[in-house]
N, C-alpha and C. Protein backbone atom coordinates (compact mmCIF):
# COMPACT_ATOMS: atom_id res chain seq x y z
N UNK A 1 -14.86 37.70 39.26
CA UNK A 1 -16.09 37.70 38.50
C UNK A 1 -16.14 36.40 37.69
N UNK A 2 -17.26 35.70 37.37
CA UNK A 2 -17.28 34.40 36.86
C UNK A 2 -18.36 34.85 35.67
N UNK A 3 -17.89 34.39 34.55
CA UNK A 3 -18.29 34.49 33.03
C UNK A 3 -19.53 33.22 32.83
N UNK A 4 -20.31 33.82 31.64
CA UNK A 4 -21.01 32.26 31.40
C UNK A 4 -20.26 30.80 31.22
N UNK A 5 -18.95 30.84 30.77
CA UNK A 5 -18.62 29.54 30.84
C UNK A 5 -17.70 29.21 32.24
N UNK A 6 -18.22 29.89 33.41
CA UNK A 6 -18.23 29.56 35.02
C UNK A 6 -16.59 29.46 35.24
N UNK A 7 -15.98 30.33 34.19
CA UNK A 7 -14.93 30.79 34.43
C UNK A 7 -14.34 32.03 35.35
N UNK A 8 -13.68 31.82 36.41
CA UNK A 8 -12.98 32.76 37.10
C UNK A 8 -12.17 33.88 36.17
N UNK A 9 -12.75 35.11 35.84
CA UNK A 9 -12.03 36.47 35.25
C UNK A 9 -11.31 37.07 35.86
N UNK A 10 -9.82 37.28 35.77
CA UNK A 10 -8.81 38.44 36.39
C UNK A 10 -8.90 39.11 35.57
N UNK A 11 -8.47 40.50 36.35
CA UNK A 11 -8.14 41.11 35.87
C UNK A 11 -6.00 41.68 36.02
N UNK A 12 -5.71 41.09 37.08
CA UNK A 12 -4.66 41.26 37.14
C UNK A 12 -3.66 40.53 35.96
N UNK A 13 -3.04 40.87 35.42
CA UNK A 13 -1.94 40.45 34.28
C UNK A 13 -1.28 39.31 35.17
N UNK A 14 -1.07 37.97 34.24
CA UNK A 14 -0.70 36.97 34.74
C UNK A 14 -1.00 35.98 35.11
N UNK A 15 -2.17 36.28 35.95
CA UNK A 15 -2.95 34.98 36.43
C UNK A 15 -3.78 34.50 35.34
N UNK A 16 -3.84 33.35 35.85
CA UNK A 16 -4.55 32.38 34.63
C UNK A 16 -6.10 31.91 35.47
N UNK A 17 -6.95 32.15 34.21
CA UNK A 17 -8.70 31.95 34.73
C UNK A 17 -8.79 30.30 35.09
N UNK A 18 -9.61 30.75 36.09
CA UNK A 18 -10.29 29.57 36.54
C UNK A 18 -11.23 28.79 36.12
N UNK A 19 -11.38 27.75 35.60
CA UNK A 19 -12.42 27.37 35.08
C UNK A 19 -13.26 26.16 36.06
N UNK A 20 -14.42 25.79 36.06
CA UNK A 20 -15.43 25.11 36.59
C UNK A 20 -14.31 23.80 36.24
N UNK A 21 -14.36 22.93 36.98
CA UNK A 21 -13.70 21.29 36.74
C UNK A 21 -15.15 20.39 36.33
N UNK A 22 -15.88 20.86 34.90
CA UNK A 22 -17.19 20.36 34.66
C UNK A 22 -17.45 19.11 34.91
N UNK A 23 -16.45 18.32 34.14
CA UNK A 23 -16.44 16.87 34.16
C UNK A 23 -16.46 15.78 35.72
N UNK A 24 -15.67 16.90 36.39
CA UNK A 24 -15.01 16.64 37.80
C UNK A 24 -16.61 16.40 38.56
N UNK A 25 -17.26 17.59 38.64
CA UNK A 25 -18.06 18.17 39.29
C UNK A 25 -19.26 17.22 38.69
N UNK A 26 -19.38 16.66 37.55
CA UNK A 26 -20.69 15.55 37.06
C UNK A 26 -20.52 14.30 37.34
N UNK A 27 -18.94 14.24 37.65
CA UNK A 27 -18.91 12.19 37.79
C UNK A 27 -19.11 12.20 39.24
N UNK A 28 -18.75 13.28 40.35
CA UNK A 28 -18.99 13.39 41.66
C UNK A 28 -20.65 13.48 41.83
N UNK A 29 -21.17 14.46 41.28
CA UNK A 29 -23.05 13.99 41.58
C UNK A 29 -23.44 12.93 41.00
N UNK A 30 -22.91 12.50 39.83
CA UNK A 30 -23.56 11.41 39.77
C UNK A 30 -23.58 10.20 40.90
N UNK A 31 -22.33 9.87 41.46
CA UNK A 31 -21.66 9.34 42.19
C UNK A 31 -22.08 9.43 43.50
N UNK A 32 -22.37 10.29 43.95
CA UNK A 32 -23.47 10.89 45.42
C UNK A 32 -24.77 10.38 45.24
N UNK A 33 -25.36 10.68 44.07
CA UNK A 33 -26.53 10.65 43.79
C UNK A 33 -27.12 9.15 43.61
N UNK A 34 -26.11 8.28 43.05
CA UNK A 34 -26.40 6.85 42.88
C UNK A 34 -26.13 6.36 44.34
N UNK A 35 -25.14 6.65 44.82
CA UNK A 35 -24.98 6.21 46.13
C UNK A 35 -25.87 6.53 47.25
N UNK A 36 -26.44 7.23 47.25
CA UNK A 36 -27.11 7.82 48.60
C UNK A 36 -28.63 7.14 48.24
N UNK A 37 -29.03 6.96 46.73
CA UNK A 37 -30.14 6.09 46.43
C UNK A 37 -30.33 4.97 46.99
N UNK A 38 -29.01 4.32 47.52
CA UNK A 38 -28.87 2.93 47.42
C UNK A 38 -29.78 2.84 48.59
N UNK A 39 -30.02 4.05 49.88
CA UNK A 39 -30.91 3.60 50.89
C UNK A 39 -32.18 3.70 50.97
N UNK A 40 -32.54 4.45 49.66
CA UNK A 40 -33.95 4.43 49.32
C UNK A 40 -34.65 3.58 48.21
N UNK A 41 -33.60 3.00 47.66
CA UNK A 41 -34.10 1.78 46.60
C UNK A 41 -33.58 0.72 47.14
N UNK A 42 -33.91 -0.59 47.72
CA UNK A 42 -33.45 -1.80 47.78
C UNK A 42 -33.22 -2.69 46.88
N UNK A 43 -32.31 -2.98 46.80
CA UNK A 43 -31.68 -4.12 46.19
C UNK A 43 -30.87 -3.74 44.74
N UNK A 44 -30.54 -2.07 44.81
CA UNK A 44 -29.73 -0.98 43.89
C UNK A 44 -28.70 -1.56 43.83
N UNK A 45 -28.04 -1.75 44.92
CA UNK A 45 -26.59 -1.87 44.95
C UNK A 45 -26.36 -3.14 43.73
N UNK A 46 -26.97 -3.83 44.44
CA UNK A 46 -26.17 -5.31 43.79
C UNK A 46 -27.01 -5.31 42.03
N UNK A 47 -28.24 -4.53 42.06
CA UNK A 47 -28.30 -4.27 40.60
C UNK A 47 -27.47 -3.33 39.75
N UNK A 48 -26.64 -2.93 40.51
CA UNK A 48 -25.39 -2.13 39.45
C UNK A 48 -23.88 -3.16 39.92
N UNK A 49 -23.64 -3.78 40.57
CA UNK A 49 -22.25 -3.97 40.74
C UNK A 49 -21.36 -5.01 39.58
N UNK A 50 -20.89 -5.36 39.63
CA UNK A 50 -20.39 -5.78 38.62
C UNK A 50 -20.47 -7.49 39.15
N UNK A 51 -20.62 -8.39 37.91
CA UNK A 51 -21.70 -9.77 38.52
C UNK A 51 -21.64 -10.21 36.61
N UNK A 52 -20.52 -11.05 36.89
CA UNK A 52 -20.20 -12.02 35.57
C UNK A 52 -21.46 -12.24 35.05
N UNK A 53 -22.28 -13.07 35.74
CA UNK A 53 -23.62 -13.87 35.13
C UNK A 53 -24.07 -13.42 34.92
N UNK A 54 -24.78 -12.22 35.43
CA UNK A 54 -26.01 -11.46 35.33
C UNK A 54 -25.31 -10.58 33.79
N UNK A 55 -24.20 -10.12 33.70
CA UNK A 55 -23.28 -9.64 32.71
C UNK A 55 -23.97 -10.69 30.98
N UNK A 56 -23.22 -11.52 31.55
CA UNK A 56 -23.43 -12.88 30.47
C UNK A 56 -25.17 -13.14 30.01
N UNK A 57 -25.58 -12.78 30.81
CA UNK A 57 -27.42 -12.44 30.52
C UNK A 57 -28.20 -11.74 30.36
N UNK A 58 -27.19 -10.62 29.76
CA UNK A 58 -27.50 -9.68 29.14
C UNK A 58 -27.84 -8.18 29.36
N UNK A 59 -27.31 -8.94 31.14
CA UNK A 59 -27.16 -6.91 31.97
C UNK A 59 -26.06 -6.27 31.86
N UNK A 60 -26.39 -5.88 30.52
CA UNK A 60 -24.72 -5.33 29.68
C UNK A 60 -24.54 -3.60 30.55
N UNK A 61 -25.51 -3.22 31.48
CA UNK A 61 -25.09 -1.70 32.21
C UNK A 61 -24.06 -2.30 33.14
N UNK A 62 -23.80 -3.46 33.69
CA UNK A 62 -22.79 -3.49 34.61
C UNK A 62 -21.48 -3.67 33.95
N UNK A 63 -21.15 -3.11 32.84
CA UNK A 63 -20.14 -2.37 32.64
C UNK A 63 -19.83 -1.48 32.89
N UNK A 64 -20.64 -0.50 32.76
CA UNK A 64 -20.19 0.71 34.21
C UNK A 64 -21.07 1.29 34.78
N UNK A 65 -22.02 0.99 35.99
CA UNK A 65 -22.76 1.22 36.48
C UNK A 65 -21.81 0.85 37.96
N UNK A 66 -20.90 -0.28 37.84
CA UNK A 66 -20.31 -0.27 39.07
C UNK A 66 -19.74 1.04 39.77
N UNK A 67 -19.00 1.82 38.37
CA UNK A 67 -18.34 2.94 38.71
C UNK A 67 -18.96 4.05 39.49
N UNK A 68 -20.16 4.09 39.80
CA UNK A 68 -21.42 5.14 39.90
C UNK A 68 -22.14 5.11 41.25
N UNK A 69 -21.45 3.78 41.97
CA UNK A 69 -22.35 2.94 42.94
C UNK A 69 -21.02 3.24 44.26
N UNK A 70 -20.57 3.58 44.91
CA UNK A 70 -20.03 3.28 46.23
C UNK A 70 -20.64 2.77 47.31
N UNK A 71 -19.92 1.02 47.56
CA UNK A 71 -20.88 0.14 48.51
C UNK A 71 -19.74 -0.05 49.75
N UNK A 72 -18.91 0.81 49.76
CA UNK A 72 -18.17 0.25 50.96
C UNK A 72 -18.79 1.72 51.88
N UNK A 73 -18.20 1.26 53.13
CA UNK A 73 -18.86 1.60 54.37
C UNK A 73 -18.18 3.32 54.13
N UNK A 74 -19.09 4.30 54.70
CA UNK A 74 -18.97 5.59 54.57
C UNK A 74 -17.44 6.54 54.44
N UNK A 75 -16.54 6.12 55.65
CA UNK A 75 -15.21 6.31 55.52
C UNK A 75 -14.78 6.19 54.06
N UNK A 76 -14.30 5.15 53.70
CA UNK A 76 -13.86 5.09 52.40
C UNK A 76 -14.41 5.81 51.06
N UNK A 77 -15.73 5.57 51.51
CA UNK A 77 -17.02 6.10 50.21
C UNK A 77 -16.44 7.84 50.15
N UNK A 78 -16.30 8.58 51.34
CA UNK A 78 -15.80 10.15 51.45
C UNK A 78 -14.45 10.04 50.87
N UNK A 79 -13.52 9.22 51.12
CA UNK A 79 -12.10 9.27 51.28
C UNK A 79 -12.41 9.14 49.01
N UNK A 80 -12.59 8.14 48.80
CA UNK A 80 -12.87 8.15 47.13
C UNK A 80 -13.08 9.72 46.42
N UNK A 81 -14.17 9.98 47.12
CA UNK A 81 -15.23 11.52 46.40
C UNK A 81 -14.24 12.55 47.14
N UNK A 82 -13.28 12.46 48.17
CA UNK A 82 -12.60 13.67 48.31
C UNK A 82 -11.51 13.47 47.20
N UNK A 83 -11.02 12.06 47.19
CA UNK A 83 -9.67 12.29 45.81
C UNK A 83 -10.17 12.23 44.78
N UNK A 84 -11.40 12.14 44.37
CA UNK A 84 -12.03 12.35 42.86
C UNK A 84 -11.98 14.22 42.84
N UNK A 85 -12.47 14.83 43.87
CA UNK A 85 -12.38 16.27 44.28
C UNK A 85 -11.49 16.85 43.48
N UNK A 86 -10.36 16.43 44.58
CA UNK A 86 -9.16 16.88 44.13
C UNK A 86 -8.28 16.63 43.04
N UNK A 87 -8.20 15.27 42.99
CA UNK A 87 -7.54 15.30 41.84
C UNK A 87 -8.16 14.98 40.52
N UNK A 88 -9.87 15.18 40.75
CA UNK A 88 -10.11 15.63 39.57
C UNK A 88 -9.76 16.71 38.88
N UNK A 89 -10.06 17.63 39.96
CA UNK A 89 -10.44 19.35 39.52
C UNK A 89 -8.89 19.62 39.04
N UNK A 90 -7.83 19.19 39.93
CA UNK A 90 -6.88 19.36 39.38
C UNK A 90 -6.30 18.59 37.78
N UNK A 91 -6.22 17.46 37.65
CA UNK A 91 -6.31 16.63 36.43
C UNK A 91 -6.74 17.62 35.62
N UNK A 92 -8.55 17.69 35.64
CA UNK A 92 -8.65 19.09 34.55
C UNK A 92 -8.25 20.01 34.46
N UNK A 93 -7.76 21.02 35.31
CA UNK A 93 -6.93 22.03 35.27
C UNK A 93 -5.96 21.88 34.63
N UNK A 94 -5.15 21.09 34.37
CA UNK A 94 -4.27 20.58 34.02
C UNK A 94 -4.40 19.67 32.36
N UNK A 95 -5.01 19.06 32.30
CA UNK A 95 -5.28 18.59 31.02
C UNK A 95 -6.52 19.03 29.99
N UNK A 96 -7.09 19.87 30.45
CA UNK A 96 -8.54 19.97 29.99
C UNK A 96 -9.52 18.95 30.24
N UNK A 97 -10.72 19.19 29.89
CA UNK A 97 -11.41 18.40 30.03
C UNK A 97 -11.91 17.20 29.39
N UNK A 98 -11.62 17.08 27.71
CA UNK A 98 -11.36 16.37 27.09
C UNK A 98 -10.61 15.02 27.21
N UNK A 99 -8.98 15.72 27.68
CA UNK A 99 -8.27 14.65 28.47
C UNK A 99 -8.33 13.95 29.76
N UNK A 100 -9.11 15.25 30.37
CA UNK A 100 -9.50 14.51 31.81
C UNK A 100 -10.62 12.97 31.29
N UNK A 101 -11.73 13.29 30.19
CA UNK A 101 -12.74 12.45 30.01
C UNK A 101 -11.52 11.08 29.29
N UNK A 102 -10.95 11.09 28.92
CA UNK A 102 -9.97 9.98 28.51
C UNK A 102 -9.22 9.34 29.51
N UNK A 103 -8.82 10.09 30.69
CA UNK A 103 -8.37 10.04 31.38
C UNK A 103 -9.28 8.80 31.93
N UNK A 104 -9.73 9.44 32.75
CA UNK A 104 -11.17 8.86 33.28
C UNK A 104 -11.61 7.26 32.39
N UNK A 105 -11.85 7.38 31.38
CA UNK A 105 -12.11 6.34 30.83
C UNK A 105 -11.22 4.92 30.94
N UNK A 106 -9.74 6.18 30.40
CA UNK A 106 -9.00 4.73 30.32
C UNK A 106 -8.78 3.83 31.96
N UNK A 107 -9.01 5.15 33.01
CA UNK A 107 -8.76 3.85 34.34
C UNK A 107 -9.68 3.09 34.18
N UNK A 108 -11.05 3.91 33.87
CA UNK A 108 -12.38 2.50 34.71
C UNK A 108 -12.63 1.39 33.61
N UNK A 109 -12.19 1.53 32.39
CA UNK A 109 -12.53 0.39 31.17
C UNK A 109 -10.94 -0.78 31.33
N UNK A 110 -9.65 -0.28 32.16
CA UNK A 110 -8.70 -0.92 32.39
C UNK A 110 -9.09 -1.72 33.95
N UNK A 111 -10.01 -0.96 34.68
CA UNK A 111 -9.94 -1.13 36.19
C UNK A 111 -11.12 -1.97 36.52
N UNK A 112 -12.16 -1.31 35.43
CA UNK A 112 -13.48 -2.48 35.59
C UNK A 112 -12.88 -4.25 35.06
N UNK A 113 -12.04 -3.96 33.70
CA UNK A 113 -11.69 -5.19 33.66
C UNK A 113 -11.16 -5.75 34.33
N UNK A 114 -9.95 -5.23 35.41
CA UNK A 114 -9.39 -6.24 36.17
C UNK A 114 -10.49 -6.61 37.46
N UNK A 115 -10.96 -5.91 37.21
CA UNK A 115 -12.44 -6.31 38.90
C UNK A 115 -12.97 -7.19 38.48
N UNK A 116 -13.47 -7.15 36.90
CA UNK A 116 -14.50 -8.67 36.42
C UNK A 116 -12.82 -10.08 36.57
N UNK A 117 -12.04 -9.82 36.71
CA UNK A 117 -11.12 -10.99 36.80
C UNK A 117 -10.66 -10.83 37.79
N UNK A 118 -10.50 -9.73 39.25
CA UNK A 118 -9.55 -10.38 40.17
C UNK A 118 -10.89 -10.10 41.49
N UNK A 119 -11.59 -9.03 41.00
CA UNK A 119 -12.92 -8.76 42.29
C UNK A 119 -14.31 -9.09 41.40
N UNK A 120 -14.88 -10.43 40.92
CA UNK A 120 -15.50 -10.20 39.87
C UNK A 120 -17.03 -9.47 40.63
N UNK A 121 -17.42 -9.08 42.41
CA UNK A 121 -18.44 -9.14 42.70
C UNK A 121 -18.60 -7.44 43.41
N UNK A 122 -17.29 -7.12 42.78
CA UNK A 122 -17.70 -5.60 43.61
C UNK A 122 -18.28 -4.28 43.10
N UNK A 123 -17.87 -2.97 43.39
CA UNK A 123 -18.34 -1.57 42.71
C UNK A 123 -17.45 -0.89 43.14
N UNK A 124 -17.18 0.67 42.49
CA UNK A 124 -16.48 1.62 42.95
C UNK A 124 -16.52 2.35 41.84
N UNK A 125 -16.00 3.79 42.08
CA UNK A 125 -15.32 4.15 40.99
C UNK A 125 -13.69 4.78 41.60
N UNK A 126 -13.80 3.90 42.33
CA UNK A 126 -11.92 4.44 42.51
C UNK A 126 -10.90 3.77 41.22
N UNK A 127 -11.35 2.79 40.49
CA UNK A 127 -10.63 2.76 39.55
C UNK A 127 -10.54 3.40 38.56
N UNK A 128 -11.58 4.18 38.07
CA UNK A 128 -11.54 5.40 37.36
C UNK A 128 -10.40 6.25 37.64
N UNK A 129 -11.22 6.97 39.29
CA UNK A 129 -10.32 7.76 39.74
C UNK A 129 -8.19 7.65 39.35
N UNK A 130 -8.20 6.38 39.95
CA UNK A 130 -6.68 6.00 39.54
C UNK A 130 -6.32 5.96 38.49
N UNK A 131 -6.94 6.17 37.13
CA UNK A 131 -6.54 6.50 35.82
C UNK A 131 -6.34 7.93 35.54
N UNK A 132 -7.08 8.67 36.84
CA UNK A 132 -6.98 10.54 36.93
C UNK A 132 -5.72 10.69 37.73
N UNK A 133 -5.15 9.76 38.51
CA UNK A 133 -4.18 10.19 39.18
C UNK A 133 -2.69 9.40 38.66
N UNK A 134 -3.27 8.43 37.70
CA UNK A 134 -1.65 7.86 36.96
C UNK A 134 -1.61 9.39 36.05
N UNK A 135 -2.47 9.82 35.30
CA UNK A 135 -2.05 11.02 34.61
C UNK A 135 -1.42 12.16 34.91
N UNK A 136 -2.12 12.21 36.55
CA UNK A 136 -1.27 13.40 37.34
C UNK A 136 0.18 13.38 37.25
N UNK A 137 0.62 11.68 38.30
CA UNK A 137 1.96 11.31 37.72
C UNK A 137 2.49 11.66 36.67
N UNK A 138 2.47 10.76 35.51
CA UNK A 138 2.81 11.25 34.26
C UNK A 138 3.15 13.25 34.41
N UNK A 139 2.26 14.00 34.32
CA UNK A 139 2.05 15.25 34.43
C UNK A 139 3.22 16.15 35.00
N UNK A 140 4.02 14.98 36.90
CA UNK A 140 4.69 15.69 37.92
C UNK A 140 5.76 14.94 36.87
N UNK A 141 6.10 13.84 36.33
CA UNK A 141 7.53 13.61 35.73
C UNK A 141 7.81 14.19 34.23
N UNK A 142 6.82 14.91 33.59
CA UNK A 142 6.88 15.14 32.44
C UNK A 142 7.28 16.88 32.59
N UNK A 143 6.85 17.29 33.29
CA UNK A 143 7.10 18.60 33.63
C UNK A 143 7.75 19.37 34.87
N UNK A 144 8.89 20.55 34.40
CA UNK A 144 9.47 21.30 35.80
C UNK A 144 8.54 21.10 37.17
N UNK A 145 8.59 20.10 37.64
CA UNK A 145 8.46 19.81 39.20
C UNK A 145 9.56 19.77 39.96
N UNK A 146 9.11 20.06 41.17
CA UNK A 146 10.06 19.90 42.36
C UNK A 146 10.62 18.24 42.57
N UNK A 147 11.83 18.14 42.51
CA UNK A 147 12.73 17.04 42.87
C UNK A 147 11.56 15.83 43.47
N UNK A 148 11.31 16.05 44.76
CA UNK A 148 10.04 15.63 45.67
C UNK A 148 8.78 14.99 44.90
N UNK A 149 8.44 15.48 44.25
CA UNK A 149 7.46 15.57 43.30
C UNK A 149 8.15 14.50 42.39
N UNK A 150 8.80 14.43 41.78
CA UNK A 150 8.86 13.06 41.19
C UNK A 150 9.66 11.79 41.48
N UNK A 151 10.46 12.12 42.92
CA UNK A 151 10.30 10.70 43.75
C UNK A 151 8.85 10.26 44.23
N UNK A 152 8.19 11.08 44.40
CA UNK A 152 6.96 10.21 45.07
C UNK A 152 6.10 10.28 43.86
N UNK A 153 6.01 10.69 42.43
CA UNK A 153 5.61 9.99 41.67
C UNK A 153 6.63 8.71 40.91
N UNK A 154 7.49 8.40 41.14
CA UNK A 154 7.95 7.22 40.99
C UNK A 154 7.72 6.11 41.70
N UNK A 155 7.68 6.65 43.06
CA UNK A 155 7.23 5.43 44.17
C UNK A 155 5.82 5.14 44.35
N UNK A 156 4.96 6.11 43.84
CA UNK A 156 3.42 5.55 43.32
C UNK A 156 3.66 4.56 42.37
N UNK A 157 4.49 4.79 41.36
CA UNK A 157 4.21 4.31 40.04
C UNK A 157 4.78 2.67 40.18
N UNK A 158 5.82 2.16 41.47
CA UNK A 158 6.56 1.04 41.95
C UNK A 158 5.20 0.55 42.93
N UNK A 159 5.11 1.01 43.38
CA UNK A 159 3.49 0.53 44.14
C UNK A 159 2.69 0.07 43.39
N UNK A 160 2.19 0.83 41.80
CA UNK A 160 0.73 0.33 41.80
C UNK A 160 1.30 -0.98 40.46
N UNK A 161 2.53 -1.03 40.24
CA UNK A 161 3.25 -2.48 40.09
C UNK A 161 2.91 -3.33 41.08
N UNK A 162 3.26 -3.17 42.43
CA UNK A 162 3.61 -3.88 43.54
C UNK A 162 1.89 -4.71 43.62
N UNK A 163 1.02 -3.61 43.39
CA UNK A 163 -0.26 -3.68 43.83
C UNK A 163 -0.84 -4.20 42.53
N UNK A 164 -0.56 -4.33 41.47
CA UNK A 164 -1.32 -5.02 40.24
C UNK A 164 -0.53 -6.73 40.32
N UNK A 165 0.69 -6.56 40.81
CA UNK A 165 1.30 -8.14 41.24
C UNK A 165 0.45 -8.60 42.03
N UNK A 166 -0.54 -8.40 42.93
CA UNK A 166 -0.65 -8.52 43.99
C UNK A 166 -2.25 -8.71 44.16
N UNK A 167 -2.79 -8.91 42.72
CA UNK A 167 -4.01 -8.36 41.96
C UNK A 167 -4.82 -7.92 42.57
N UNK A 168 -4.61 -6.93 42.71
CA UNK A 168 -5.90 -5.36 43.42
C UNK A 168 -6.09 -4.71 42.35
N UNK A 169 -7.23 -4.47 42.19
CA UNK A 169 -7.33 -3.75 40.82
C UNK A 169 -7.29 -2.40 40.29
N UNK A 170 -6.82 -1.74 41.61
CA UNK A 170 -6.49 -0.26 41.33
C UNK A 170 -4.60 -0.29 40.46
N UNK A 171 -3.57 -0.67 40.49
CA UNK A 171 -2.72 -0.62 40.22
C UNK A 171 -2.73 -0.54 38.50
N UNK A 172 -3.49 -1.42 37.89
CA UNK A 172 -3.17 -1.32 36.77
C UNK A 172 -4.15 -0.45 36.00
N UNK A 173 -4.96 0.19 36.65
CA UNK A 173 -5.77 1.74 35.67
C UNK A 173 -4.41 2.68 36.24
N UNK A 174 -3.81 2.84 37.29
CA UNK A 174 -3.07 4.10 37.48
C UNK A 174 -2.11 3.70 36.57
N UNK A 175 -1.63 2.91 36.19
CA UNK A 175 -0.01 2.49 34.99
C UNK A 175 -0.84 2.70 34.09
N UNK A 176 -2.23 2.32 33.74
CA UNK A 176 -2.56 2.66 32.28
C UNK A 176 -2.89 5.01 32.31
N UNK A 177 -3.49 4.93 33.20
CA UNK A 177 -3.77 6.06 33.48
C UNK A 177 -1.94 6.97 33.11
N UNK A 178 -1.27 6.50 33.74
CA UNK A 178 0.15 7.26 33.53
C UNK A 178 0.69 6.96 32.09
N UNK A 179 0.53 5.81 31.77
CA UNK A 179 0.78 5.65 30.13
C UNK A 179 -0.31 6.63 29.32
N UNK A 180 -1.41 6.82 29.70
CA UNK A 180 -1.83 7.44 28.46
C UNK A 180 -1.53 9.71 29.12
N UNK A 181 -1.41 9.88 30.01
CA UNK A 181 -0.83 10.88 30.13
C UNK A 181 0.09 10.98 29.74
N UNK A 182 1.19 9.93 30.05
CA UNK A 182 2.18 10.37 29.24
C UNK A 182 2.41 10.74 27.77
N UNK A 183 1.29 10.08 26.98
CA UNK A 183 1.53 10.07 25.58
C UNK A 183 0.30 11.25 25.22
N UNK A 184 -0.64 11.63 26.12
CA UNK A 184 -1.06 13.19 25.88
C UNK A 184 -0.07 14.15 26.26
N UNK A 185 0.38 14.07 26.86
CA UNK A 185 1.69 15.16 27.17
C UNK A 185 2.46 15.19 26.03
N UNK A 186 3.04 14.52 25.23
CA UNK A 186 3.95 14.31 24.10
C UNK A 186 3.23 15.81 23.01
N UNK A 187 5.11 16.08 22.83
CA UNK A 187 4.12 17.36 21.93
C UNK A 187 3.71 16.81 20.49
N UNK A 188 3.43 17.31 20.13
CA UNK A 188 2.63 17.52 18.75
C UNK A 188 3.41 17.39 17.78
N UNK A 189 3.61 16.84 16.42
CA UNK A 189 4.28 17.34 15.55
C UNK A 189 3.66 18.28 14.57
N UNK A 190 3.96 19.21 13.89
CA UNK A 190 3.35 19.81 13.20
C UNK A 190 2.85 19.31 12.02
């Protein structure tokens, strides 16, 4: 049974409710929704992508309007919105939604910047995304996981080194993304 706040209700002792992945579920339509425009408005794309000059002249939305826009060819565009899917819904499950929205932030305000310096002419929001999945990391080494589970979050985390050396600009939202999970994970002091 699902409650007004589109929460999954058990009744069995134990299980834990399900909740809607809200945040998950709004950056994905938006994200469809800007994208699939792009074939009914001409000349959309390149009015959201990210574009130094036009920046410098005062088209201050392409700060993140890139994130909103998927301009690569369909394959990839699905392959993005299925790991926003997943490891959104999970991310929030997992952090709430609050942290997921921090989450989120800190890749694409770490990931947009390295695009205005290493891709200054593109769009996506997979760098977002990779600030949802350095947190996951963080998440599998901070907590009782399986052995497995945090070799291959270590060898993400040696990759998106490998891959910020290498300046692609997904590497360094997932290290910022895992730095700031890690330090939401940190308990509390009283």
């Amino acid at each position: 049974m699902i409650d007004h706040t589109g929460s999954v209700v058990s009744n069995e002792a134990g299980r834990r409710k399900w909740r809607l992945p809200i945040a998950t579920a709004t950056i994905l339509a938006i994200s469809i929704i800007v994208t699939c425009a792009r074939f009914a408005v001409p000349g959309l794309a390149d009015a959201l992508r990210r574009d130094p000059a036009a920046l410098e002249h005062g088209e201050w939305w392409r700060i993140i309007t890139p994130l909103f826009i998927q301009p690569d060819p369909w394959a990839a565009t699905l392959g993005v919105w299925v790991i926003l899917l997943l490891a959104g819904a999970t991310v929030e499950k997992l952090f709430g939604t609050s942290r997921w929205i921090a989450l989120y932030l800190i890749g694409a305000i770490v990931g947009e910047a390295a695009g205005y310096l290493w891709q200054p002419h593109g769009a996506g929001g997979s760098v977002a995304v990779a600030g949802l999945l350095g947190g996951f990391l963080a998440w599998c080494l901070a907590r009782p996981t399986p052995r497995p589970s945090k070799v291959v979050a270590w060898l993400v985390l040696g990759a998106a080194c490998l891959d910020t050396w290498l300046r692609d600009i997904h590497g360094l939202p997932l290290l910022a993304g895992a730095l700031a999970g890690a330090l939401l994970l940190m308990p509390r002091s009283a």
